[in-house]
Protein backbone atom coordinates (compact mmCIF):
# COMPACT_ATOMS: atom_id res chain seq x y z
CA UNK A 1 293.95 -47.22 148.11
CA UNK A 2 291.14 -47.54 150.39
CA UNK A 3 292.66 -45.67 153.12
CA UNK A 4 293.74 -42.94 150.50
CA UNK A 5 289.88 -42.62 149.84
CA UNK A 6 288.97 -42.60 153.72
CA UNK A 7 291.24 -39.60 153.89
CA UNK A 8 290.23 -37.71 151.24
CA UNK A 9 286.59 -37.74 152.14
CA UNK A 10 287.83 -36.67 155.97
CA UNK A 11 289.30 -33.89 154.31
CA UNK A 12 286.44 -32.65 152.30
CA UNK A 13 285.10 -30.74 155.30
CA UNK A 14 288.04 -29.34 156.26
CA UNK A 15 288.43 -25.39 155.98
CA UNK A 16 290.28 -25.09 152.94
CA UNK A 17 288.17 -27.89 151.22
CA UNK A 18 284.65 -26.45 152.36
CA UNK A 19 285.37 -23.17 150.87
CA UNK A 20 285.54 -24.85 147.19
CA UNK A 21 282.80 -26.97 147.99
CA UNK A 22 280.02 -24.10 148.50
CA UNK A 23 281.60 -22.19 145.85
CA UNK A 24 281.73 -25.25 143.41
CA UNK A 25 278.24 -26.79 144.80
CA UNK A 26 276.57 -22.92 144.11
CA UNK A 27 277.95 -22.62 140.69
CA UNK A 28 276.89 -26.21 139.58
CA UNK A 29 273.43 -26.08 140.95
CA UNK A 30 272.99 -22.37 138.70
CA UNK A 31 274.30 -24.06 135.85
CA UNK A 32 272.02 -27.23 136.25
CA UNK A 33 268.76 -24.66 137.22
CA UNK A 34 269.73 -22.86 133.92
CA UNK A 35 269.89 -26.22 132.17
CA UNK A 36 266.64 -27.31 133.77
CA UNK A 37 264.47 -23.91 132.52
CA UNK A 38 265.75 -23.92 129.27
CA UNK A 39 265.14 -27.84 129.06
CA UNK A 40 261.07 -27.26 130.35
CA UNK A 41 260.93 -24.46 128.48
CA UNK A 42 261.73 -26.73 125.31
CA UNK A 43 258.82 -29.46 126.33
CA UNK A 44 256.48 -26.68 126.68
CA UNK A 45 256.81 -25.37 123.16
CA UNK A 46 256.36 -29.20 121.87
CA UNK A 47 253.60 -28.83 119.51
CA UNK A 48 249.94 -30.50 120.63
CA UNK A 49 249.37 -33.85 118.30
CA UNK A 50 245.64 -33.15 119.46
CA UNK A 51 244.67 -36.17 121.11
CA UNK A 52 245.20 -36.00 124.82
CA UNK A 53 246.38 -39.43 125.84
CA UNK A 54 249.13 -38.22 122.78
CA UNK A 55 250.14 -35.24 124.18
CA UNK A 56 250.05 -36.48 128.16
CA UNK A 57 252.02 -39.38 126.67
CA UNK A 58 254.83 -37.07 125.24
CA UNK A 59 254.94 -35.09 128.22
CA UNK A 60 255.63 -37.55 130.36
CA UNK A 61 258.76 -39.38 128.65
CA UNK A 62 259.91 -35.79 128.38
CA UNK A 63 259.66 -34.98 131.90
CA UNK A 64 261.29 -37.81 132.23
CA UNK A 65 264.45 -37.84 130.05
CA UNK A 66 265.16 -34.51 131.78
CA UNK A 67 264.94 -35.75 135.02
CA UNK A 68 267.79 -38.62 133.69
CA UNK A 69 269.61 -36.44 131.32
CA UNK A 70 269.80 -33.74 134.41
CA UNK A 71 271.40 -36.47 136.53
CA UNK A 72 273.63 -37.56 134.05
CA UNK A 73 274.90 -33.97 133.93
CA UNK A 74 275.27 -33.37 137.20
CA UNK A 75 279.01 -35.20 137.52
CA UNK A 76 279.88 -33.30 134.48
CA UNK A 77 278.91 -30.09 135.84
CA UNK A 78 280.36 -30.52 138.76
CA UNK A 79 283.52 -31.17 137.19
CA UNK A 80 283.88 -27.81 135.16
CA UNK A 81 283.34 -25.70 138.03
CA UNK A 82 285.77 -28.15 140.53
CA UNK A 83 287.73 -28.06 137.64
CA UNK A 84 288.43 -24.28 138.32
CA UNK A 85 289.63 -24.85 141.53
CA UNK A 86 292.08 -28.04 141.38
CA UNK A 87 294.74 -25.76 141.78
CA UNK A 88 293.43 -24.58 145.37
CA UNK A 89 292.21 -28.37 146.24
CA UNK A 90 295.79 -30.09 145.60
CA UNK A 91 297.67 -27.58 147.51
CA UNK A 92 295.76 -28.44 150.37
CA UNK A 93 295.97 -31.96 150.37
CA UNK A 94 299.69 -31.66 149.68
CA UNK A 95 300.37 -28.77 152.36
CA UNK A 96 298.28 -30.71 154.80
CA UNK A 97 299.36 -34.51 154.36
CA UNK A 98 302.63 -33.65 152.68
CA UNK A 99 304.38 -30.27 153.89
CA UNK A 100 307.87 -32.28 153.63
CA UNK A 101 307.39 -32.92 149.51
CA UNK A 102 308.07 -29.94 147.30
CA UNK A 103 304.80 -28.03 145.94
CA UNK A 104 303.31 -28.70 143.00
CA UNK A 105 303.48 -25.38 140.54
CA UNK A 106 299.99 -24.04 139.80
CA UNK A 107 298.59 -23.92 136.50
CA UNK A 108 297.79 -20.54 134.84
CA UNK A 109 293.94 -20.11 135.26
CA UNK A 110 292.98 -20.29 131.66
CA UNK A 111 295.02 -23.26 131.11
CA UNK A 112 293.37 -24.58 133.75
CA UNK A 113 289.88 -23.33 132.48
CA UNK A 114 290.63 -24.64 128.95
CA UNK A 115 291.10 -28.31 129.82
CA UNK A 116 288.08 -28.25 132.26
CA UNK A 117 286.17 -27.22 129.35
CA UNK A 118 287.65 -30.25 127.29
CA UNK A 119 287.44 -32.48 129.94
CA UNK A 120 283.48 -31.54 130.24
CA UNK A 121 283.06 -31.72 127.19
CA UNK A 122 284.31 -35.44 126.77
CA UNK A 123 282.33 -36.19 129.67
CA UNK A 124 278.85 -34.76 128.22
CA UNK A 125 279.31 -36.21 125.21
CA UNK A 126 280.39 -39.78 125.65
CA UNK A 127 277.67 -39.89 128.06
CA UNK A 128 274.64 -38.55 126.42
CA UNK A 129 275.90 -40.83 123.83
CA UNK A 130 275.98 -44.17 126.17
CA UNK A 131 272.63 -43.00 127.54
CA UNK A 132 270.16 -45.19 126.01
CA UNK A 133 272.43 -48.27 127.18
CA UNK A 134 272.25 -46.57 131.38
CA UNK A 135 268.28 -47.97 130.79
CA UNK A 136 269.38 -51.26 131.14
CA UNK A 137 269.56 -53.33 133.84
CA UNK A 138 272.78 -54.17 135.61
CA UNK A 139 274.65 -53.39 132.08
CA UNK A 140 273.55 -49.67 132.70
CA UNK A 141 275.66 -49.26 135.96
CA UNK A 142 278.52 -51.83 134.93
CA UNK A 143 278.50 -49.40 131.61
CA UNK A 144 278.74 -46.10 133.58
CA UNK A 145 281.44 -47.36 135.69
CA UNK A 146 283.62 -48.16 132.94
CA UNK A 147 283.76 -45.74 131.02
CA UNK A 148 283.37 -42.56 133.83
CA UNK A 149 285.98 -44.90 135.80
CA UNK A 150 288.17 -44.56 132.75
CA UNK A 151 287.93 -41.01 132.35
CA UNK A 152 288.03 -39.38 135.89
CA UNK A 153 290.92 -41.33 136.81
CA UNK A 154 293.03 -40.66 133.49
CA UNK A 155 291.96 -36.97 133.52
CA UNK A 156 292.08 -36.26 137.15
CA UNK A 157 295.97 -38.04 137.47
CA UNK A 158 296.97 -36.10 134.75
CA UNK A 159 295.95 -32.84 136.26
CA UNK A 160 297.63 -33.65 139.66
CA UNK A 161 300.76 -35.55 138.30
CA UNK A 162 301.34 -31.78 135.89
CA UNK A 163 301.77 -30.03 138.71
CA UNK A 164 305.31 -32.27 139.15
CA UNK A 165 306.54 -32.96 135.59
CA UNK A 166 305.74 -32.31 131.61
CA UNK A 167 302.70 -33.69 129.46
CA UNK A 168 304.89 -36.67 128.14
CA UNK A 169 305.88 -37.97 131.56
CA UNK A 170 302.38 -37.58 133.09
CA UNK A 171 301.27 -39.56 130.14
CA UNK A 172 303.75 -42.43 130.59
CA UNK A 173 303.30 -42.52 134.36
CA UNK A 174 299.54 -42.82 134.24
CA UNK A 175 300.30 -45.57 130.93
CA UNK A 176 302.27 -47.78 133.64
CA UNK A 177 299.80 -47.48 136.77
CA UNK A 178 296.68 -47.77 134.25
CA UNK A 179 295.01 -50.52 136.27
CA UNK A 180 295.97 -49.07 139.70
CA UNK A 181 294.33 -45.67 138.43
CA UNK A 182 291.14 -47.92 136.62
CA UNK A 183 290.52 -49.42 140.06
CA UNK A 184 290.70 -45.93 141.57
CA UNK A 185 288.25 -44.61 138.72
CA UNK A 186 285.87 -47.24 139.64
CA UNK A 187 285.37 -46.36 143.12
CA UNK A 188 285.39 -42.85 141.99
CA UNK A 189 282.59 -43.79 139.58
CA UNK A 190 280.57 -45.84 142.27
CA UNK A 191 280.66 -42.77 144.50
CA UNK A 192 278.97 -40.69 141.42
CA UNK A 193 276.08 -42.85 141.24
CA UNK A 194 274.49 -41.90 144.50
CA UNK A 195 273.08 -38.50 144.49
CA UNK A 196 274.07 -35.28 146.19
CA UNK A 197 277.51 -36.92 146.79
CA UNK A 198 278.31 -37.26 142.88
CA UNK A 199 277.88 -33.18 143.36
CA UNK A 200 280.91 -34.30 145.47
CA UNK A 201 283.22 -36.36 143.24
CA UNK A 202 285.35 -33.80 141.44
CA UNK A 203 286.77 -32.81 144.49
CA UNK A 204 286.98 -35.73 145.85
CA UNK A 205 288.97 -37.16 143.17
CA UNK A 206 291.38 -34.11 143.14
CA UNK A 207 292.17 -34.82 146.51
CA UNK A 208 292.48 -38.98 145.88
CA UNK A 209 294.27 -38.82 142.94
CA UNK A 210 296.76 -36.48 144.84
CA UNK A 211 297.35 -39.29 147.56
CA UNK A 212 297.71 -41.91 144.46
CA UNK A 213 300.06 -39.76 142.38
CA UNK A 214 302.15 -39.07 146.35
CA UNK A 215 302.02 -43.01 146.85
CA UNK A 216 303.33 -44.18 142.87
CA UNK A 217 305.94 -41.64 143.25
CA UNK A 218 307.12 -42.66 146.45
CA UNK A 219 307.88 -46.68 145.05
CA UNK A 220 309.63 -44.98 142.13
């Protein structure tokens, strides 16, 4: 597994890899900016209380659950736009490190844009709602691991291992490798915790769940 993940971050500067990456990396960063006026413009048009140690008071827990909330979002961001170009990510990863396998069979673009959208949408939501429990020590980080862990490496398998066979069979695969694919989530999740590289981790894990789904298959 570890040498999986060694490879897939040597490919992420390839040519075919750095193309998605400055397209992926430019479209997040607009959607986050957008995010981030909106968001100010919202703590600007918080009423005064009229006492000033009140209002500096509000405006600094503001500023600073926008600060967390826009870090939170940045993995999920990240992962509608990557999510646009999976197709183009696992076909060089397999072309490149597998050219004697048969190729995966692309999704149709808005099949593929309709389960990023689900996908980020789980994301957001489970963790705006696990938010208040990221403020605590230790349990913050174990928490985030867990459950981002679960979900990149169920959702990200899934999208690789449909390029090979139906729903049903993805499903059953990923059911019988679930702790193999948890232990991949985790590192997955660890690398989304440091900054600027969690802007990374979509494609990343595109590319590492490819080498997983190659490796399962090949014991089978």
């Amino acid at each position: 597994m570890l040498n999986a993940a060694l490879i897939s971050l040597r490919d992420m500067f390839s040519p075919p890899f750095r193309s998605v990456l400055w397209r992926s990396l430019g479209l997040t960063l607009l959607l986050l900016a957008a995010l981030g006026y909106g968001a100010q413009w919202g703590i600007e048009a918080i009423p005064d209380l009229g006492y000033d140690w009140a209002d500096t008071t509000v405006d600094v827990l503001a500023q600073f659950i926008l600060v967390i909330v826009l870090v939170v979002m940045l993995m999920p961001a990240a992962a509608l736009f990557a999510g646009l170009f999976l197709e183009e990510i696992a076909d060089a990863v397999e072309e490149k490190r597998y050219p004697q396998d048969a190729p995966g069979r692309d999704q149709p673009f808005w099949q593929g844009l309709w389960v990023a959208l689900k996908f980020t949408a789980v994301l957001v939501g489970l963790n705006l709602l696990a938010l208040p429990f990221y403020f605590v020590p230790v349990f913050g980080v174990i928490l985030f691991w867990l459950l981002n862990g679960y979900l990149l490496s169920r959702e990200y398998f899934e999208l690789v291992a449909l390029r090979h066979m139906a729903p049903e069979e993805a499903r059953r695969m990923r059911r019988a490798h679930r702790l193999r694919l948890l232990s991949a989530g985790f590192l997955i999740a660890a690398l989304a915790t440091i900054p600027i590289v969690n802007l990374l981790v979509p494609l990343f894990a595109t590319a590492f769940m490819v080498h997983i789904y190659k490796r399962i298959t090949a014991r089978a």
